[in-house]
C-alpha atoms as a PDB file:
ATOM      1  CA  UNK A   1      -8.941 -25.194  17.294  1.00  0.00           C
ATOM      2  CA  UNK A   2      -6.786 -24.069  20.198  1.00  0.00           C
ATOM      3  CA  UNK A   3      -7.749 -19.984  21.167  1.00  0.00           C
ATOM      4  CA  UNK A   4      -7.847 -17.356  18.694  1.00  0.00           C
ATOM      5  CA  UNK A   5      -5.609 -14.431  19.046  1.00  0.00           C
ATOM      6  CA  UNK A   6      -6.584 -10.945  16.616  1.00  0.00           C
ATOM      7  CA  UNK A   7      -3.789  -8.765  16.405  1.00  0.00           C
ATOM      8  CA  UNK A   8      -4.353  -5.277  14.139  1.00  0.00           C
ATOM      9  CA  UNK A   9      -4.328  -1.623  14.473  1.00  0.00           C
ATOM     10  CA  UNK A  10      -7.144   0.206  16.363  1.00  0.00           C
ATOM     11  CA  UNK A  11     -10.244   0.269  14.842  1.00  0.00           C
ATOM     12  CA  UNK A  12      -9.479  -2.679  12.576  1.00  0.00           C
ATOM     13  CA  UNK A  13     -12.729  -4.230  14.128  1.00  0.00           C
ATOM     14  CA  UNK A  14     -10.785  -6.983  16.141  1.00  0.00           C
ATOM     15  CA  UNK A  15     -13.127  -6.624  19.269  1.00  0.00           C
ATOM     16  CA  UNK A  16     -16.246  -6.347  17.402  1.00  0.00           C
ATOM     17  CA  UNK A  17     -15.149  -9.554  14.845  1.00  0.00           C
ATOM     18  CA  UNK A  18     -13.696 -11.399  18.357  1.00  0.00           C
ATOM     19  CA  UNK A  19     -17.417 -11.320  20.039  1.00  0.00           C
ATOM     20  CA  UNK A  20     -18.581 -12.504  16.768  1.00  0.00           C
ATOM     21  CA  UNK A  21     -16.406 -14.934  16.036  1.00  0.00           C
ATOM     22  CA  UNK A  22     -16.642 -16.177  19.703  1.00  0.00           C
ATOM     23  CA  UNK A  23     -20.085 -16.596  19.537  1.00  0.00           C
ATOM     24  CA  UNK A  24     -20.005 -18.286  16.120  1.00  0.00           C
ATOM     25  CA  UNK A  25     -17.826 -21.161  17.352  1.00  0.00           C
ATOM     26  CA  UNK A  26     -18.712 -21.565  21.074  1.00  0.00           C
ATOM     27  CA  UNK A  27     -15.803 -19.851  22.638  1.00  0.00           C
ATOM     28  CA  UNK A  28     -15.041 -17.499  25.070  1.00  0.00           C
ATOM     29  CA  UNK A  29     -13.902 -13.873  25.155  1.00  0.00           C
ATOM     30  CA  UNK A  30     -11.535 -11.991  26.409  1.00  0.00           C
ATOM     31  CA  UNK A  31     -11.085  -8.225  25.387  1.00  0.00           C
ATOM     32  CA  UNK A  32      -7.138  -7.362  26.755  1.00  0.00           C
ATOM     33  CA  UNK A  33      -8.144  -3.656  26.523  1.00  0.00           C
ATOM     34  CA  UNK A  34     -10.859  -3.990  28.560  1.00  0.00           C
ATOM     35  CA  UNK A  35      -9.339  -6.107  31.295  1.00  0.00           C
ATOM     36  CA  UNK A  36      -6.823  -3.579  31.611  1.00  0.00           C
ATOM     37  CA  UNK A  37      -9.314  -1.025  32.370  1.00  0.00           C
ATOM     38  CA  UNK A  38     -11.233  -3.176  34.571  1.00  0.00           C
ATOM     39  CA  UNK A  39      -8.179  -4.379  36.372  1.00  0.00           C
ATOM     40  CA  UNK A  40      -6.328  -0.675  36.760  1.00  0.00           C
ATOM     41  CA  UNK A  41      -9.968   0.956  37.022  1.00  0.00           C
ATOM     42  CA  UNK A  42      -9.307   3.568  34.482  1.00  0.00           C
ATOM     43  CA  UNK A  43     -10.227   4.482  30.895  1.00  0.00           C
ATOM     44  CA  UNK A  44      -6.733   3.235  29.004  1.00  0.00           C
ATOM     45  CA  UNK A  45      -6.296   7.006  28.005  1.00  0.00           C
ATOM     46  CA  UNK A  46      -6.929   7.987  31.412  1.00  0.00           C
ATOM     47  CA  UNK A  47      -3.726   5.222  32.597  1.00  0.00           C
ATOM     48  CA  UNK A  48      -1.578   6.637  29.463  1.00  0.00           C
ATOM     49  CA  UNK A  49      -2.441  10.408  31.484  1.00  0.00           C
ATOM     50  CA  UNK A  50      -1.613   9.203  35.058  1.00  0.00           C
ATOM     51  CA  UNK A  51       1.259   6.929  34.311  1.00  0.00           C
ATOM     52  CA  UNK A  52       2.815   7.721  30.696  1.00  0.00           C
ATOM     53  CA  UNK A  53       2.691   5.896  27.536  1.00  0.00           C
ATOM     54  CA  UNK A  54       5.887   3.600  29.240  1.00  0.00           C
ATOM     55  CA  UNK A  55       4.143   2.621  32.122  1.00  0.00           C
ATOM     56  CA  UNK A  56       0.947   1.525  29.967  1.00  0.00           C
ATOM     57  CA  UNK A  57       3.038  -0.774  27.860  1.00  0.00           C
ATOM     58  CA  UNK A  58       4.603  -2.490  30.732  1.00  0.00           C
ATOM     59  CA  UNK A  59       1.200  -3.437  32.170  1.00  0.00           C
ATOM     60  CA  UNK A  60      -0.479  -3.939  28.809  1.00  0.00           C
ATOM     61  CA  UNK A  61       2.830  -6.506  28.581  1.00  0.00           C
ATOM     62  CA  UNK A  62       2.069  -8.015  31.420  1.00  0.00           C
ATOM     63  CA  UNK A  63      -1.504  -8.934  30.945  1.00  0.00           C
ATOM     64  CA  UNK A  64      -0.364 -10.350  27.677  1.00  0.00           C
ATOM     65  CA  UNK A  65       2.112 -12.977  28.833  1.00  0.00           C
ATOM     66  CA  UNK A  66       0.228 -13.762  31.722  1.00  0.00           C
ATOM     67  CA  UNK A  67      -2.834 -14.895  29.783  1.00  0.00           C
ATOM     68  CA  UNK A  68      -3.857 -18.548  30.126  1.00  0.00           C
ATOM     69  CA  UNK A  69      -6.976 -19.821  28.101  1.00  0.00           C
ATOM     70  CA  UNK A  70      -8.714 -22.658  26.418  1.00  0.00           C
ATOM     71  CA  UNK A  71     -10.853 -21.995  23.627  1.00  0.00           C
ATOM     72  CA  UNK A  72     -10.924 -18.369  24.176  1.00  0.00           C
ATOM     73  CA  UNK A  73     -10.931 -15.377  20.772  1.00  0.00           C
ATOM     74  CA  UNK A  74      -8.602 -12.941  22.553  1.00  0.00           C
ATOM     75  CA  UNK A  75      -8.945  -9.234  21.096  1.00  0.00           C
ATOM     76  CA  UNK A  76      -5.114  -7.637  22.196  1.00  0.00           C
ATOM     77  CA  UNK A  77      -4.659  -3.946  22.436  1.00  0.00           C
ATOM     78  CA  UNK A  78      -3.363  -2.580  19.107  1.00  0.00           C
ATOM     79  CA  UNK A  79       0.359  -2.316  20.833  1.00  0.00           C
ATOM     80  CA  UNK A  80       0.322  -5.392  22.779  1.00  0.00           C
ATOM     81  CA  UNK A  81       2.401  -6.581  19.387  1.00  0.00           C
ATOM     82  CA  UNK A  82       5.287  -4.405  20.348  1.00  0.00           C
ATOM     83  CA  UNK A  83       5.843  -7.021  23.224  1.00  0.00           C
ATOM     84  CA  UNK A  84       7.792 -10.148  22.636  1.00  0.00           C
ATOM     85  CA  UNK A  85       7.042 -11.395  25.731  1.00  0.00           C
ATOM     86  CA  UNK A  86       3.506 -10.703  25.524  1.00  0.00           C
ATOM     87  CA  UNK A  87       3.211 -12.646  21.954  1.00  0.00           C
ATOM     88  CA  UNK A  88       5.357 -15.285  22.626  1.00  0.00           C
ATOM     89  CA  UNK A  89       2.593 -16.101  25.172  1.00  0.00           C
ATOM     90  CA  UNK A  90       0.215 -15.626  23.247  1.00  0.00           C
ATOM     91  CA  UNK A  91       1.358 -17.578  20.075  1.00  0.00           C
ATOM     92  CA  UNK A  92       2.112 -20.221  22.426  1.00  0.00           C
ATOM     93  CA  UNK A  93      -1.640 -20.600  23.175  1.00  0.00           C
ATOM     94  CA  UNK A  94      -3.001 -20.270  19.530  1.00  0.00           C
ATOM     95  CA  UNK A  95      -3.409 -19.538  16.214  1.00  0.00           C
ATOM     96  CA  UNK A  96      -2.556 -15.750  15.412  1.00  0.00           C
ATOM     97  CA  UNK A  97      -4.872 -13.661  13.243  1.00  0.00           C
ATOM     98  CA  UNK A  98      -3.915 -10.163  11.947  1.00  0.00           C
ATOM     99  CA  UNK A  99      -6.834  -8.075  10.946  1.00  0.00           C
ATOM    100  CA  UNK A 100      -5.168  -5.874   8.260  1.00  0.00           C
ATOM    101  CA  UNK A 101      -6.850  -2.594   7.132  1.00  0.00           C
ATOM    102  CA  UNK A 102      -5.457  -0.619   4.966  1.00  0.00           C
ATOM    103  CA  UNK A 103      -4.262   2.829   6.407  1.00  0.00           C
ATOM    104  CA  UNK A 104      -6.644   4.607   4.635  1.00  0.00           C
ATOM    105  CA  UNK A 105      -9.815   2.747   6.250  1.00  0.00           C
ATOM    106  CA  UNK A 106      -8.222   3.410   9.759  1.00  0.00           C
ATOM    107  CA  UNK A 107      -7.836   7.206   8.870  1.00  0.00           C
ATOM    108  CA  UNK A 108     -11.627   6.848   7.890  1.00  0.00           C
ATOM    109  CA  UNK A 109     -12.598   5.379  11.175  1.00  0.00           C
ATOM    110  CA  UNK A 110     -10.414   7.005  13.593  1.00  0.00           C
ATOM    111  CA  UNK A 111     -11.006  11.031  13.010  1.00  0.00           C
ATOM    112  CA  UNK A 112     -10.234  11.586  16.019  1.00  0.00           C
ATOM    113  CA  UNK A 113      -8.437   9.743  18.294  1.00  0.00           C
ATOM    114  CA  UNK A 114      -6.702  11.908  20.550  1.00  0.00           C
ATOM    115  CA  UNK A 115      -9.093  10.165  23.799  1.00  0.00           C
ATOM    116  CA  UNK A 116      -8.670   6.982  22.519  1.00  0.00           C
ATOM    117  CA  UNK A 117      -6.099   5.250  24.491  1.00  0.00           C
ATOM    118  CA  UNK A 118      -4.013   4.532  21.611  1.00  0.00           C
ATOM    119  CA  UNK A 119      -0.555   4.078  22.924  1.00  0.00           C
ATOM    120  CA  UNK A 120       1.582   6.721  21.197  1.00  0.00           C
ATOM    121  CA  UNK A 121       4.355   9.405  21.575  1.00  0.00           C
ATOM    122  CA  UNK A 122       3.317  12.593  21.481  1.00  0.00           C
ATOM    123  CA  UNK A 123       3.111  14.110  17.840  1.00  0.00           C
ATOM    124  CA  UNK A 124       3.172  10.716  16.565  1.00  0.00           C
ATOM    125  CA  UNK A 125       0.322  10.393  13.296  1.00  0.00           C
ATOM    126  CA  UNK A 126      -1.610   7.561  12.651  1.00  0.00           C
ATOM    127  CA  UNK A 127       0.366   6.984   9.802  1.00  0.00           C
ATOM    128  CA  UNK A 128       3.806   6.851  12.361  1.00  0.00           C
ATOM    129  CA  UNK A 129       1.769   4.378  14.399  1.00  0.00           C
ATOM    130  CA  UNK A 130       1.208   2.085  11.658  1.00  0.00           C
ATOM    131  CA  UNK A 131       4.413   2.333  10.029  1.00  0.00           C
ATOM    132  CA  UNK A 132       5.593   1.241  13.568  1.00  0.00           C
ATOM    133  CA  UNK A 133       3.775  -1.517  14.488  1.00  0.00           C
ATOM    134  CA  UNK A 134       3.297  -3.313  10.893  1.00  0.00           C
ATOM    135  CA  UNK A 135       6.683  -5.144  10.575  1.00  0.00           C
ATOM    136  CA  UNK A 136       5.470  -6.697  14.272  1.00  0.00           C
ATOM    137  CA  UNK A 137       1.925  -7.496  12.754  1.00  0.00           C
ATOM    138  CA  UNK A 138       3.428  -9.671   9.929  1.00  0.00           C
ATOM    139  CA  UNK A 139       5.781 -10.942  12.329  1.00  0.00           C
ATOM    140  CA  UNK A 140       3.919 -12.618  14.561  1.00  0.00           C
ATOM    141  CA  UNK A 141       0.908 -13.546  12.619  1.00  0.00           C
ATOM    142  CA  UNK A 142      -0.250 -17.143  11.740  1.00  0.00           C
ATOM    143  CA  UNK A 143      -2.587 -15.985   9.373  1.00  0.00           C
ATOM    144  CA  UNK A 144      -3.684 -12.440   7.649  1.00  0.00           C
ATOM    145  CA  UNK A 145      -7.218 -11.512   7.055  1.00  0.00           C
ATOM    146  CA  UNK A 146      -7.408  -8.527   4.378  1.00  0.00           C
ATOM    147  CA  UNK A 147     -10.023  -5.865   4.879  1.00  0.00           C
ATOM    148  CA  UNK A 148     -12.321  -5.713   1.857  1.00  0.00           C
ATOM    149  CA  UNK A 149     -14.408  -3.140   0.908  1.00  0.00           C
ATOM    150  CA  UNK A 150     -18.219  -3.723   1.265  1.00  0.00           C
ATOM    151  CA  UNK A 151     -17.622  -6.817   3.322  1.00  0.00           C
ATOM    152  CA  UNK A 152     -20.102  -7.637   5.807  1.00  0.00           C
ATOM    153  CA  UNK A 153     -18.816  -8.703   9.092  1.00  0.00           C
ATOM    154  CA  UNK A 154     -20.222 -11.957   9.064  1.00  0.00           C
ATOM    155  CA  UNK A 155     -18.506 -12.428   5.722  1.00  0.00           C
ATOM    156  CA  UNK A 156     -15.427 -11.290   7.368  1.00  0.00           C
ATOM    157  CA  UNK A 157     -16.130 -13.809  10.248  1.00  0.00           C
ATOM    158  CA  UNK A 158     -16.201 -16.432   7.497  1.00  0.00           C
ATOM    159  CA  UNK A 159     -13.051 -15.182   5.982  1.00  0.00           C
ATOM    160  CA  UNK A 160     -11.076 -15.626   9.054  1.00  0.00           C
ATOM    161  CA  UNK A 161     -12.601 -19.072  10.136  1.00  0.00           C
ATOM    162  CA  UNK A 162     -11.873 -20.547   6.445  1.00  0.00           C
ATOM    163  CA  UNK A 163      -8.467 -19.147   7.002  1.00  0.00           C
ATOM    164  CA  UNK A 164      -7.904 -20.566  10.378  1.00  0.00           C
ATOM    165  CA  UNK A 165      -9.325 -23.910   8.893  1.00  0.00           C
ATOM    166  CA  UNK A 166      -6.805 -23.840   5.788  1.00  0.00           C
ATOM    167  CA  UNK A 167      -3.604 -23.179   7.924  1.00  0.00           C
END
């Protein structure tokens, strides 16, 4: 296995399944969210607020296709997808894994997300979000993982390491 790239929406779990799943098979982590704050020193909502949403993308799209890795689970941003030349780095150094959770569960999770960092226009629902980024999601995925309810997250682990194994 090459590195494992988890695309989804926020709150699908991809950073808490990517330190998992790195530590299940030996690998390395990288968290693109929080490089981004690390390397701009700022909370991502706090770089939305100084620079606008635009600005944001373009460096969130830069980390992306600048990314080179062996053996690494990389967690993206929720609208790292959006960039093409972001993914096409990234599906050029793995095997792409979309966490999809139905919009319900996300409502569920995110209450309230408004501090979040969740790149978004203002007025846009989480509902507009989604409906946004999905077609991109199935685009550039390898492989989908289905949320199911009552699933541990070691059994979703499995799920996605079977998967990655069958494709």
């Amino acid at each position: 296995m090459d590195n494992i790239i988890l695309i989804g929406m926020p709150s699908c779990g991809k950073s808490t399944l990517g330190v998992v799943l790195a530590r299940k098979l030996g690998y390395g982590y990288l968290d693109t969210d929080s490089f981004i704050s690390q390397r701009e020193k700022s909370t991502l909502q706090g770089i939305i607020d100084k620079y606008g949403l635009e600005r944001f993308l373009e460096i969130e799209s830069s980390v992306g296709s600048e990314i080179v890795c062996d053996r690494v689970i990389i967690a993206t941003g929720g609208s790292m997808v959006m960039s093409e030349e972001a993914m096409n780095n990234l599906k050029s150094l793995g095997k792409v894994v979309y966490i999809n959770v139905p919009i319900k569960e996300l409502k569920h999770r995110l209450k309230d997300f408004s501090e979040r960092g969740i790149a978004k226009n203002d007025g846009e629902t989480l509902e507009d979000i989604y409906n946004k980024r999905k077609p991109f999601y199935d685009k550039y995925a390898d492989i989908t993982v289905d949320y199911k309810d009552g699933c541990s997250l070691e059994e979703t682990v499995e799920d996605i390491i079977k998967a990655i194994e069958n494709n």
